[in-house]
Protein backbone atom coordinates (compact mmCIF):
# COMPACT_ATOMS: atom_id res chain seq x y z
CA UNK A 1 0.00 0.00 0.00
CA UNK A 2 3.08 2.46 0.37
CA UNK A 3 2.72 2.96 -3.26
CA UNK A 4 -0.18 5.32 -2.88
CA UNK A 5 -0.58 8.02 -0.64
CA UNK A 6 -4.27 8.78 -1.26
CA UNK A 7 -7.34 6.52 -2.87
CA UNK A 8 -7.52 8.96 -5.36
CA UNK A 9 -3.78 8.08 -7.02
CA UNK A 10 -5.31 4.30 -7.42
CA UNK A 11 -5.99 4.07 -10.70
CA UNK A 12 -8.71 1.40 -10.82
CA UNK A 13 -10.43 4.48 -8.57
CA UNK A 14 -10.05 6.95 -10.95
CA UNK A 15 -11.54 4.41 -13.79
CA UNK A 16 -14.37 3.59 -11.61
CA UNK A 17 -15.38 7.49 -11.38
CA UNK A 18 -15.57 7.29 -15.26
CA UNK A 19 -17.88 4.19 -14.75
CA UNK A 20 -20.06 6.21 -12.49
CA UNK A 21 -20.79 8.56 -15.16
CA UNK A 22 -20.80 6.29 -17.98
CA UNK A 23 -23.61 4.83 -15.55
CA UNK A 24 -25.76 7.75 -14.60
CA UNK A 25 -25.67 9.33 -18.36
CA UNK A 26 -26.95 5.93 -20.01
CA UNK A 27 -29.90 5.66 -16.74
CA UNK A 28 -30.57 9.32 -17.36
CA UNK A 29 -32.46 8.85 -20.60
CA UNK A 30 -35.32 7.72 -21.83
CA UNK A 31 -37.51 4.87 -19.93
CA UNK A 32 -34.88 3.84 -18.23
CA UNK A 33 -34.69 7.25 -16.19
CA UNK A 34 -38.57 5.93 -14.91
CA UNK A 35 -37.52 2.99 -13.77
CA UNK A 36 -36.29 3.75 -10.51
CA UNK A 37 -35.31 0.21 -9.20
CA UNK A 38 -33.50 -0.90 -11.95
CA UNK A 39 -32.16 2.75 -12.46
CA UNK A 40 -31.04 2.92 -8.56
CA UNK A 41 -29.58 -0.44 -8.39
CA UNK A 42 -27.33 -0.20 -11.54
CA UNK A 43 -26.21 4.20 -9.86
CA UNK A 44 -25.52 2.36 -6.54
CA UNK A 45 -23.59 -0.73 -7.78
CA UNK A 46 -21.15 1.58 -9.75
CA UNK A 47 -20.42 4.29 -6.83
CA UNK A 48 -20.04 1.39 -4.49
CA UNK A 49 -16.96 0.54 -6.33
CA UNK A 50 -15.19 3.54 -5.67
CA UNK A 51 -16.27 4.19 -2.43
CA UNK A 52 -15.18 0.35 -1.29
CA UNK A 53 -11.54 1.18 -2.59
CA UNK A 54 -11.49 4.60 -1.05
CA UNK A 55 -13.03 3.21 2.63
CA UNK A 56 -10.98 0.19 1.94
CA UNK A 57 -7.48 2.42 1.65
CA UNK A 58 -8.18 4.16 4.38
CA UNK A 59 -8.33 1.03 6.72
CA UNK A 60 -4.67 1.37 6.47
CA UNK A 61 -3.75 -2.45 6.43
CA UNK A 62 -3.41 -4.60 3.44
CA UNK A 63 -6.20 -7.53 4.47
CA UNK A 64 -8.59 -5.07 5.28
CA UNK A 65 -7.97 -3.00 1.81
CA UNK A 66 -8.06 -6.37 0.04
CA UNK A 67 -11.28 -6.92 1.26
CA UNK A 68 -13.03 -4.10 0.43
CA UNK A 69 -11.25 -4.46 -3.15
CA UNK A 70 -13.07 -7.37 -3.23
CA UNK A 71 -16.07 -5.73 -2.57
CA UNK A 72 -15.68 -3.53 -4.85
CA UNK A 73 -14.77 -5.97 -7.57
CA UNK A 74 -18.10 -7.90 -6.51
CA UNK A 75 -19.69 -4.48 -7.23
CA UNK A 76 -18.25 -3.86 -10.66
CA UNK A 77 -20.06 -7.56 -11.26
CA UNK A 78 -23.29 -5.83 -10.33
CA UNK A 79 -22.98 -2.95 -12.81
CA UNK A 80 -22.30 -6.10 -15.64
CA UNK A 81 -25.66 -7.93 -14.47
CA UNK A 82 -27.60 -5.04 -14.32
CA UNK A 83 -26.41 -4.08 -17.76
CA UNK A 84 -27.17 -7.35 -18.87
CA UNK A 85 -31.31 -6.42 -17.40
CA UNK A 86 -31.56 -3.33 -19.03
CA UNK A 87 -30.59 -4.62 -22.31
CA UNK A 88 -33.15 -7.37 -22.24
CA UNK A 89 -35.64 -5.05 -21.07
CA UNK A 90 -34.86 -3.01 -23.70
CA UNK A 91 -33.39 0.26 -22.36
CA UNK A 92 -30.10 0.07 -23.73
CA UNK A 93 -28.23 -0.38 -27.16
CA UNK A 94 -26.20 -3.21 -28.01
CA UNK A 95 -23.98 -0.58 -28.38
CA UNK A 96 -24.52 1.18 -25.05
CA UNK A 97 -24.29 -2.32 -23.69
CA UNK A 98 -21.05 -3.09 -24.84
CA UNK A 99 -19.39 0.26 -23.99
CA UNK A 100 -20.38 0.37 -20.39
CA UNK A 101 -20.47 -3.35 -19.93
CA UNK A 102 -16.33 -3.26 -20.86
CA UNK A 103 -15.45 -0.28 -18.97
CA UNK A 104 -16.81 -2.21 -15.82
CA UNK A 105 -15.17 -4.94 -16.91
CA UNK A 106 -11.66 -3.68 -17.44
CA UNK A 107 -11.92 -1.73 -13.81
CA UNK A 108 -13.26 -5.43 -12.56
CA UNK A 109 -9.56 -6.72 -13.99
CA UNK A 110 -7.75 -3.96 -12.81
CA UNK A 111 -9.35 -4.37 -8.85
CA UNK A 112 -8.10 -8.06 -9.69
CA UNK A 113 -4.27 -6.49 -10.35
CA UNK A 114 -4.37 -4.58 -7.41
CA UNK A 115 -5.68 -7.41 -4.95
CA UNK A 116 -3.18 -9.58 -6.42
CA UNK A 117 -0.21 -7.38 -5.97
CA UNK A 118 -0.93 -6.16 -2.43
CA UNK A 119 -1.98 -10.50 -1.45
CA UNK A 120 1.57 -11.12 -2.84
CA UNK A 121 2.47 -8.03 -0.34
CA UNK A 122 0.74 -9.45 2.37
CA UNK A 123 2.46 -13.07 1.85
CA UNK A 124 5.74 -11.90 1.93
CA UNK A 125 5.34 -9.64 4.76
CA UNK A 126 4.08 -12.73 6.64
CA UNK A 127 7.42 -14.50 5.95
């Protein structure tokens, strides 16, 4: 964790803001901006990614960040499923689809990375 001195130098964090409004401009628009379930679920799954790497950082210790990374990986999930909903229902594009449905994807892979590298930490620190 000595890497970063703030959440907001991890980069997965700073991708995940882009997801947030990648997220709120596509539930902004037509009927999906009515349906406020599916519309609140999919707005709360993608801030809860940031804020579990921010609240996770500031734990200060490696198992406790790694577990809100996971958290936060499990939340990136959430945006995919719910993306996966709307489509069916017929909210989004294919297109729309895609775009957001990769962006949480790659931040999904990069919270991966970073629980990797700081579980390696955490091995050899235990050593």
């Amino acid at each position: 964790m000595g890497v970063f001195k703030t959440f907001e130098e991890i980069n997965a964090w700073q991708r995940a803001r882009v997801l947030v409004k990648e997220v709120y401009a596509m539930t902004g628009c037509g009927e999906f901006s009515r349906d406020y379930g599916l519309k609140e679920q999919i707005q709360r799954a993608a801030v809860s990614i940031c804020s579990n790497i921010a609240e996770g950082f500031e734990r200060r210790g490696n198992k406790e960040f790694i577990h809100f990374l996971w958290i936060a990986k499990g939340s990136a999930a959430e945006v995919c499923s719910q993306l996966h909903n709307a489509k069916d229902i017929g909210y989004i594009t294919d297109e729309q689809f895609k775009s957001i449905y990769d962006s949480a994807r790659q931040v999904g892979g990069m919270l991966f990375n970073l629980i990797t590298v700081l579980s390696s930490d955490e091995r050899r620190t235990k050593q």
